[in-house]
C-alpha atoms as a PDB file:
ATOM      1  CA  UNK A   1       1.492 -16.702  -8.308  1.00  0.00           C
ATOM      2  CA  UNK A   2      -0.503 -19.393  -6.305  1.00  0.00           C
ATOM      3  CA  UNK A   3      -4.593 -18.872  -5.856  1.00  0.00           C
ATOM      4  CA  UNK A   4      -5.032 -17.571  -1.790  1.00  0.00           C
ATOM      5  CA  UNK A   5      -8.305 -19.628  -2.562  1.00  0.00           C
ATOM      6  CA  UNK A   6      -7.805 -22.622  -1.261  1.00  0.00           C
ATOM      7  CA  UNK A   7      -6.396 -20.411   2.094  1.00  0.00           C
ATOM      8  CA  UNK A   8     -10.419 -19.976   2.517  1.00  0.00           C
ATOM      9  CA  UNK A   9     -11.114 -23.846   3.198  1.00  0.00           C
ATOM     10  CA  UNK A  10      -8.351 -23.800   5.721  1.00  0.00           C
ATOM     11  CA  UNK A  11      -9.637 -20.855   7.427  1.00  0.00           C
ATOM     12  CA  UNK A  12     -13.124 -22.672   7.547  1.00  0.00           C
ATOM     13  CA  UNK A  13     -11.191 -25.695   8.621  1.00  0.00           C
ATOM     14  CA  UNK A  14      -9.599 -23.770  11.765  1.00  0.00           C
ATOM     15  CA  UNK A  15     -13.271 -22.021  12.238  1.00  0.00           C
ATOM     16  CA  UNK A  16     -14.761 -25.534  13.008  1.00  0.00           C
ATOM     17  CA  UNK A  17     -12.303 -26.933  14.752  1.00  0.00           C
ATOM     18  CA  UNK A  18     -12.214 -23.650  17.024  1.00  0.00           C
ATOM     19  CA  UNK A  19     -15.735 -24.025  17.485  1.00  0.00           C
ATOM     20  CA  UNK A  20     -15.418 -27.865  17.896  1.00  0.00           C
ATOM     21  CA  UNK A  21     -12.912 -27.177  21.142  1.00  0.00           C
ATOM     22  CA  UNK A  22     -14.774 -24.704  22.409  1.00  0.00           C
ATOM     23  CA  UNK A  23     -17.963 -26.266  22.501  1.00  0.00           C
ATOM     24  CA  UNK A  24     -16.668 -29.939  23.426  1.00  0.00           C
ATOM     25  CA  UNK A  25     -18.052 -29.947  26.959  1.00  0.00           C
ATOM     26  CA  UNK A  26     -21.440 -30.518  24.564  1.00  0.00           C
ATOM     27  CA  UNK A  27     -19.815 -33.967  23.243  1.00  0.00           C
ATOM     28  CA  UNK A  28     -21.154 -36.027  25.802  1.00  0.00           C
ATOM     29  CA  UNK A  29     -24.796 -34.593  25.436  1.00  0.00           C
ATOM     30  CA  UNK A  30     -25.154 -34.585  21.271  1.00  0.00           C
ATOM     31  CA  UNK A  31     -21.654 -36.326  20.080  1.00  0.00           C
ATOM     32  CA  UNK A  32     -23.349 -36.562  16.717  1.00  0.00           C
ATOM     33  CA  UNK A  33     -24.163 -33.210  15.916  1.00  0.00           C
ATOM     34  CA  UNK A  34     -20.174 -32.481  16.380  1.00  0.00           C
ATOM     35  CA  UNK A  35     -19.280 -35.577  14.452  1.00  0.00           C
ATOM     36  CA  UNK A  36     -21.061 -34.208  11.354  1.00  0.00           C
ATOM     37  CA  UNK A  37     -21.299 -30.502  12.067  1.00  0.00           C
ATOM     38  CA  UNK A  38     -17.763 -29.291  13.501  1.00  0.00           C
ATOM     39  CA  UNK A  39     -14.987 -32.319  12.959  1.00  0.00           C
ATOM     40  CA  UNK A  40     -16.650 -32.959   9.409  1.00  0.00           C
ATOM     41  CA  UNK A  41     -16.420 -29.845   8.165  1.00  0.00           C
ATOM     42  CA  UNK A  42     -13.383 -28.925   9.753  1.00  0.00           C
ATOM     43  CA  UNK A  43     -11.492 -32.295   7.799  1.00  0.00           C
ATOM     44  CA  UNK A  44     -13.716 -31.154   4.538  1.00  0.00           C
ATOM     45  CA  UNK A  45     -11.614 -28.185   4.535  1.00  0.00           C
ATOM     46  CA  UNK A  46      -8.274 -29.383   5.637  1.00  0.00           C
ATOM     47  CA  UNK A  47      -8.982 -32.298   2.703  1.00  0.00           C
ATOM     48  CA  UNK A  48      -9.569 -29.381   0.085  1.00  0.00           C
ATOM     49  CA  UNK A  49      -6.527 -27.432   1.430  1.00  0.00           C
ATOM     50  CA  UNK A  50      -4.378 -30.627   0.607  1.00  0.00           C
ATOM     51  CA  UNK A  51      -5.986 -30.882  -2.850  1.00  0.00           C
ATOM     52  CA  UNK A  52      -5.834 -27.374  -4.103  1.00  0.00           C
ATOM     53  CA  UNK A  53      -3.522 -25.246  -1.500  1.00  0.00           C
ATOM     54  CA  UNK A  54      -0.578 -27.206  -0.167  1.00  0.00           C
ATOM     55  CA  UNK A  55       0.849 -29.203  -1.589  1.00  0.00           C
ATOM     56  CA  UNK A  56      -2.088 -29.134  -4.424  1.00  0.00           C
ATOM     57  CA  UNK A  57      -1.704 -30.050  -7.708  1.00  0.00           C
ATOM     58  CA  UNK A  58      -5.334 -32.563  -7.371  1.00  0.00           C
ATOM     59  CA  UNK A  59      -6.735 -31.332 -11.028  1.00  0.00           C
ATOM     60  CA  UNK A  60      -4.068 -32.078 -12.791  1.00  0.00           C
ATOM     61  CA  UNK A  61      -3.888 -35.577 -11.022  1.00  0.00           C
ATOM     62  CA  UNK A  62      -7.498 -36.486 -11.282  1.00  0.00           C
ATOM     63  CA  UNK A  63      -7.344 -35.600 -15.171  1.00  0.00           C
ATOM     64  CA  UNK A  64      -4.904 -38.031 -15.039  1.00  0.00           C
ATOM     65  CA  UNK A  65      -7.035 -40.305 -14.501  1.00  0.00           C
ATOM     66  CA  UNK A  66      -8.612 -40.997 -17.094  1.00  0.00           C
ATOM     67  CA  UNK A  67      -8.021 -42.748 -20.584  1.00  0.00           C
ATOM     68  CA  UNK A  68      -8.691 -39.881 -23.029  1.00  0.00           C
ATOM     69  CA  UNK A  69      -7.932 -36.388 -22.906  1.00  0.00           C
ATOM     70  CA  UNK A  70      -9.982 -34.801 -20.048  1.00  0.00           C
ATOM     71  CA  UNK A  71      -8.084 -32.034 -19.582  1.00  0.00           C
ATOM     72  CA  UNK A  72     -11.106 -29.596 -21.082  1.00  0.00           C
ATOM     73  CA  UNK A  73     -13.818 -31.827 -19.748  1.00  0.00           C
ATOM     74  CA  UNK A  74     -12.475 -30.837 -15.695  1.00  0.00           C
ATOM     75  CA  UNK A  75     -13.786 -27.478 -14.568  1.00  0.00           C
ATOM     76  CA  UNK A  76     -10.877 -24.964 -14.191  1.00  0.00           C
ATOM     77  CA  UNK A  77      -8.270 -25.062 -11.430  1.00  0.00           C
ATOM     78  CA  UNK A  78     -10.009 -21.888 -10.455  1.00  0.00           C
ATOM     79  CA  UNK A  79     -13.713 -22.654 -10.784  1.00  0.00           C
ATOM     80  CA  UNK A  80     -12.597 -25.659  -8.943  1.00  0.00           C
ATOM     81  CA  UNK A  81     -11.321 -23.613  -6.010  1.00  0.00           C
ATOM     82  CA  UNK A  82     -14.827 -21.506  -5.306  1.00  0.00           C
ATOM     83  CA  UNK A  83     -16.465 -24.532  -5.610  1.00  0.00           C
ATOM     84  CA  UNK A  84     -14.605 -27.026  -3.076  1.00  0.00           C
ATOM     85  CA  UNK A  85     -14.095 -23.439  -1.327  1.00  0.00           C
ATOM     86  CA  UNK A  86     -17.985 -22.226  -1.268  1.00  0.00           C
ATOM     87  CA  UNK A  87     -20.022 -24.791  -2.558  1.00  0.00           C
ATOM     88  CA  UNK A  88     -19.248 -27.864  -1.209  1.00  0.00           C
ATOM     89  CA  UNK A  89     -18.823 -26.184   2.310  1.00  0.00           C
ATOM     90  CA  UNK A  90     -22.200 -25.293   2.453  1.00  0.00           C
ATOM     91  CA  UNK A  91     -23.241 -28.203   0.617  1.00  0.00           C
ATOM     92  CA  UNK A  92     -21.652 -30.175   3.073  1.00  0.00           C
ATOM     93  CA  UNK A  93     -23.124 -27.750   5.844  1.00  0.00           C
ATOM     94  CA  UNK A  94     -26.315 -27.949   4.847  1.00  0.00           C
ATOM     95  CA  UNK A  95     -26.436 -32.258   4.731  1.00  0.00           C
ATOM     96  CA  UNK A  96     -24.839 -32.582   8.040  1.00  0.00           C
ATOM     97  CA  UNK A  97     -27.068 -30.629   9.501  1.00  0.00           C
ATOM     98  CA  UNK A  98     -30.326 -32.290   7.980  1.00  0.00           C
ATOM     99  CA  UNK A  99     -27.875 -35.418   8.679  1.00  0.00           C
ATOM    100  CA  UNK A 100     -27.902 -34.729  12.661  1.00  0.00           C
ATOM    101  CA  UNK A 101     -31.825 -34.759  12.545  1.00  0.00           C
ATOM    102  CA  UNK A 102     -31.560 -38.057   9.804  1.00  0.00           C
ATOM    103  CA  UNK A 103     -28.934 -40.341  10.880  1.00  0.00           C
ATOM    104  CA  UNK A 104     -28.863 -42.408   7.660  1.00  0.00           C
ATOM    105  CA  UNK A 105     -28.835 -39.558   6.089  1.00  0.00           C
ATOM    106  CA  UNK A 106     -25.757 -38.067   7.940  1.00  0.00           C
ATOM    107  CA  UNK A 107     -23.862 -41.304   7.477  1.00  0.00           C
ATOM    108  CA  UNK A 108     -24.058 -41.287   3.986  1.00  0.00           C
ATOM    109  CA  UNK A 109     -22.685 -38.021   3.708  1.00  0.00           C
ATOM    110  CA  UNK A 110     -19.730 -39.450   5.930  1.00  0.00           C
ATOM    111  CA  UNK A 111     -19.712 -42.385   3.623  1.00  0.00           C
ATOM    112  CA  UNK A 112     -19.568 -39.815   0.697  1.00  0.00           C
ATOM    113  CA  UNK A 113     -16.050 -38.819   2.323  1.00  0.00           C
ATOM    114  CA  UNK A 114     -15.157 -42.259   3.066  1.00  0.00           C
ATOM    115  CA  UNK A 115     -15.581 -43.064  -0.325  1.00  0.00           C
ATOM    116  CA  UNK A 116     -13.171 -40.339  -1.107  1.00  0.00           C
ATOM    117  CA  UNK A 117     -10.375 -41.070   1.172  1.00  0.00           C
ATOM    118  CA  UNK A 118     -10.372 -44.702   0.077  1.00  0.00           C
ATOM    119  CA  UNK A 119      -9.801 -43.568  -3.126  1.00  0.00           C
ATOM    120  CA  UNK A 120      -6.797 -41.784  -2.292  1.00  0.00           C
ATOM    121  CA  UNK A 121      -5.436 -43.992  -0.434  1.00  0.00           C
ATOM    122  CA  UNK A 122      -6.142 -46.956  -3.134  1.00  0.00           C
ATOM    123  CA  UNK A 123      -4.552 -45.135  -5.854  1.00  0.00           C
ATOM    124  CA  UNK A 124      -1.747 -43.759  -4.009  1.00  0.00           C
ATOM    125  CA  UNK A 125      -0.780 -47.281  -3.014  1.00  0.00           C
ATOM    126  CA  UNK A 126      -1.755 -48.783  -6.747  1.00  0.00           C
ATOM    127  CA  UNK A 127       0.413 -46.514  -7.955  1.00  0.00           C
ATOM    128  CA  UNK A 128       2.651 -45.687  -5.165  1.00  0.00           C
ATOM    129  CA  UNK A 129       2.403 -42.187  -6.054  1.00  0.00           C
ATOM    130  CA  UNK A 130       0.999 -39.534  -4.129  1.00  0.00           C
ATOM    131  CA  UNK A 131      -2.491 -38.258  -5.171  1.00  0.00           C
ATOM    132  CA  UNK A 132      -3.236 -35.428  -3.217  1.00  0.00           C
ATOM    133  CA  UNK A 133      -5.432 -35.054  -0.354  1.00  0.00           C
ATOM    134  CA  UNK A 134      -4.130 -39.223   0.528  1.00  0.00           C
ATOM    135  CA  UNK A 135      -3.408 -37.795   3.986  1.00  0.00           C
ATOM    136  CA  UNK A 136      -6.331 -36.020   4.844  1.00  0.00           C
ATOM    137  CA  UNK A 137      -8.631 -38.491   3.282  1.00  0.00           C
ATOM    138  CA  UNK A 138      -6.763 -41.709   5.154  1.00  0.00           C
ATOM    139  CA  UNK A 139      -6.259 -39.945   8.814  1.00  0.00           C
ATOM    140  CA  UNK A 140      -9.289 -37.723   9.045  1.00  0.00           C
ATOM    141  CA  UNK A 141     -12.095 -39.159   6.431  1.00  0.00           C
ATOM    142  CA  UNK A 142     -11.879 -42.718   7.025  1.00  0.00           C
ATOM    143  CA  UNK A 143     -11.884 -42.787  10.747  1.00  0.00           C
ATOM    144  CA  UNK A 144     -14.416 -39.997  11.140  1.00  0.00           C
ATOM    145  CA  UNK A 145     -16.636 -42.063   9.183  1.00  0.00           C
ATOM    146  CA  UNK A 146     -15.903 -45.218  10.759  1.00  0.00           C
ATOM    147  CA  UNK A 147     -16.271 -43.716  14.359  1.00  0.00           C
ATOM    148  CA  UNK A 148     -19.810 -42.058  13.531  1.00  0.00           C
ATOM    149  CA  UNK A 149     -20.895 -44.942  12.068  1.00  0.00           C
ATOM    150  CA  UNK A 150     -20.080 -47.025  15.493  1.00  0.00           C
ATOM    151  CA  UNK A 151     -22.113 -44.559  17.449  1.00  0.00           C
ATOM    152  CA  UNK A 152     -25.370 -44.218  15.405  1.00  0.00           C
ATOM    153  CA  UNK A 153     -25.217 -48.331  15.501  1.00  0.00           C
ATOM    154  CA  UNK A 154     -24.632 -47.892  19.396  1.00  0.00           C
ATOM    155  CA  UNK A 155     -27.023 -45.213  19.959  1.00  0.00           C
ATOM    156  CA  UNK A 156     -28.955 -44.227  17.276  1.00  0.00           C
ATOM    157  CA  UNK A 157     -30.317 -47.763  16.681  1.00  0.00           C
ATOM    158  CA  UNK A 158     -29.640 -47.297  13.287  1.00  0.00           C
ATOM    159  CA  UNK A 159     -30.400 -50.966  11.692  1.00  0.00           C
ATOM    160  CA  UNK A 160     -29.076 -53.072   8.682  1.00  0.00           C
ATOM    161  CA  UNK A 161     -31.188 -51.769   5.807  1.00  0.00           C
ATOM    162  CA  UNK A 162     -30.600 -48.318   7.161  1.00  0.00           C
ATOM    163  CA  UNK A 163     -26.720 -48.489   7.128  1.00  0.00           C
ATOM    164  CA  UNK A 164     -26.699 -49.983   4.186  1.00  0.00           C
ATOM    165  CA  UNK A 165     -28.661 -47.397   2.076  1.00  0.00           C
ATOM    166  CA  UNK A 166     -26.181 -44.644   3.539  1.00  0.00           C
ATOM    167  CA  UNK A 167     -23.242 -46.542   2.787  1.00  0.00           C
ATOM    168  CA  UNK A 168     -24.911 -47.139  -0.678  1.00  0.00           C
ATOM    169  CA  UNK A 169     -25.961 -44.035  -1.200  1.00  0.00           C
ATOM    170  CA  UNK A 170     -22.642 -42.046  -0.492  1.00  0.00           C
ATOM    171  CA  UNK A 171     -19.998 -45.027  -2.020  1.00  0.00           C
ATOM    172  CA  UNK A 172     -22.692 -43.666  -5.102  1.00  0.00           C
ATOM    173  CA  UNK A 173     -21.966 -40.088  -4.596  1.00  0.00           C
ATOM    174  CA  UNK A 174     -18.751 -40.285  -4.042  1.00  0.00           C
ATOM    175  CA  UNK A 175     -18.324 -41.114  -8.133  1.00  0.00           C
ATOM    176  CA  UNK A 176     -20.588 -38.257  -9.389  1.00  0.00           C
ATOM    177  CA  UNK A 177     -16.895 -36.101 -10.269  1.00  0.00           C
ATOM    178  CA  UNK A 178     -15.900 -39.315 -12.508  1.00  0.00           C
ATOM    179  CA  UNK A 179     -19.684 -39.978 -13.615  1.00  0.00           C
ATOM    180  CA  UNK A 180     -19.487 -35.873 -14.571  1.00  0.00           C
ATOM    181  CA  UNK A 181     -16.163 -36.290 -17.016  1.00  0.00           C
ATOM    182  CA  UNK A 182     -17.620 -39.543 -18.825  1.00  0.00           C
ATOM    183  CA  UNK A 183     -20.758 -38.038 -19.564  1.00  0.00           C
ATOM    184  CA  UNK A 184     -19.274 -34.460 -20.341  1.00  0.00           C
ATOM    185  CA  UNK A 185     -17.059 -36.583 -22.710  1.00  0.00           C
ATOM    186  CA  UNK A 186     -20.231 -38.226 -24.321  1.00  0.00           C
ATOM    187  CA  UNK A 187     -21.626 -34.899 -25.022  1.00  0.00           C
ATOM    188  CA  UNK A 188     -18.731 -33.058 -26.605  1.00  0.00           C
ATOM    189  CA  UNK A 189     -18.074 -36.749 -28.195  1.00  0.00           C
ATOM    190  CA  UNK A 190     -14.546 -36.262 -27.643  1.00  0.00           C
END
């Protein structure tokens, strides 16, 4: 029987983007704090819902990836579920907030999810195979990132040096699950 887990993320999903509509009369006034707070969170969960809900099957495809047998270095399909369910939510939460006070800050969490939908979209074109969450990553992480990054240039004054340690700093982030197999591999010394 399928987990109902990754049900959660979509339920937080329709939660933000409920509140999101609701409160969009407020876009004009603070368009940031919905860029990061609401739409963010509300494509962080539709992304995991791709990955590990419908159609799923992102473990087994990201195990793929790699040249050695990684299969026992990759948290559960479970574990894996709270944690893009629970975890990352709130870690997510938590930075976008800070990231609406920050604005580097903010955009390198964005970048962090840009990162990750580039990804998708590279490989599933490399390979022309699907890797799951490809849609969610291509038509919700790239041009949320790419639209937030426009307005904190616009109106945030963020500068050069600025952008470029948020896009540094979450391209980075973005490869801590790969960084987290190699070195799990060097430690088992598999």
């Amino acid at each position: 029987m399928p987990s109902l887990i990754p049900c959660i993320s979509l339920a937080i999903a329709g939660g933000f983007a409920l509140v999101a509509w609701k409160r969009r009369s407020e876009f004009a006034a603070r368009p940031y704090f919905h860029w990061f707070i609401y739409l963010h969170l509300a494509a962080v969960g539709l992304h995991q819902f791709e990955e590990y809900g419908w159609p799923g099957g992102f473990r087994d495809a990201f195990v793929g990836l790699f040249p050695f047998a990684a299969d026992t270095l990759v948290p559960s399909l479970p574990v894996l579920e709270l944690f893009n369910s629970f975890g990352l939510m709130l870690i997510f939460g938590l930075l976008g907030w800070l990231g609406t006070r920050i604005t580097w800050l903010g955009l390198g969490l964005l970048f962090v999810n840009f990162g990750n939908g580039f990804f998708h979209l590279v490989f599933s074109v490399v390979r022309q195979a699907y890797m799951p969450g490809a849609i969610t990553g291509t038509l919700l992480y790239l041009p949320l990132a790419l639209l937030a990054t426009r307005h904190a240039v616009r109106h945030d004054g963020i500068g050069a040096s600025r952008l470029l340690l948020a896009f540094a700093m979450g391209t980075a982030a973005s490869f801590l699950p790969f960084i987290h197999v190699w070195l799990a591999r060097g430690l088992v010394g598999n």
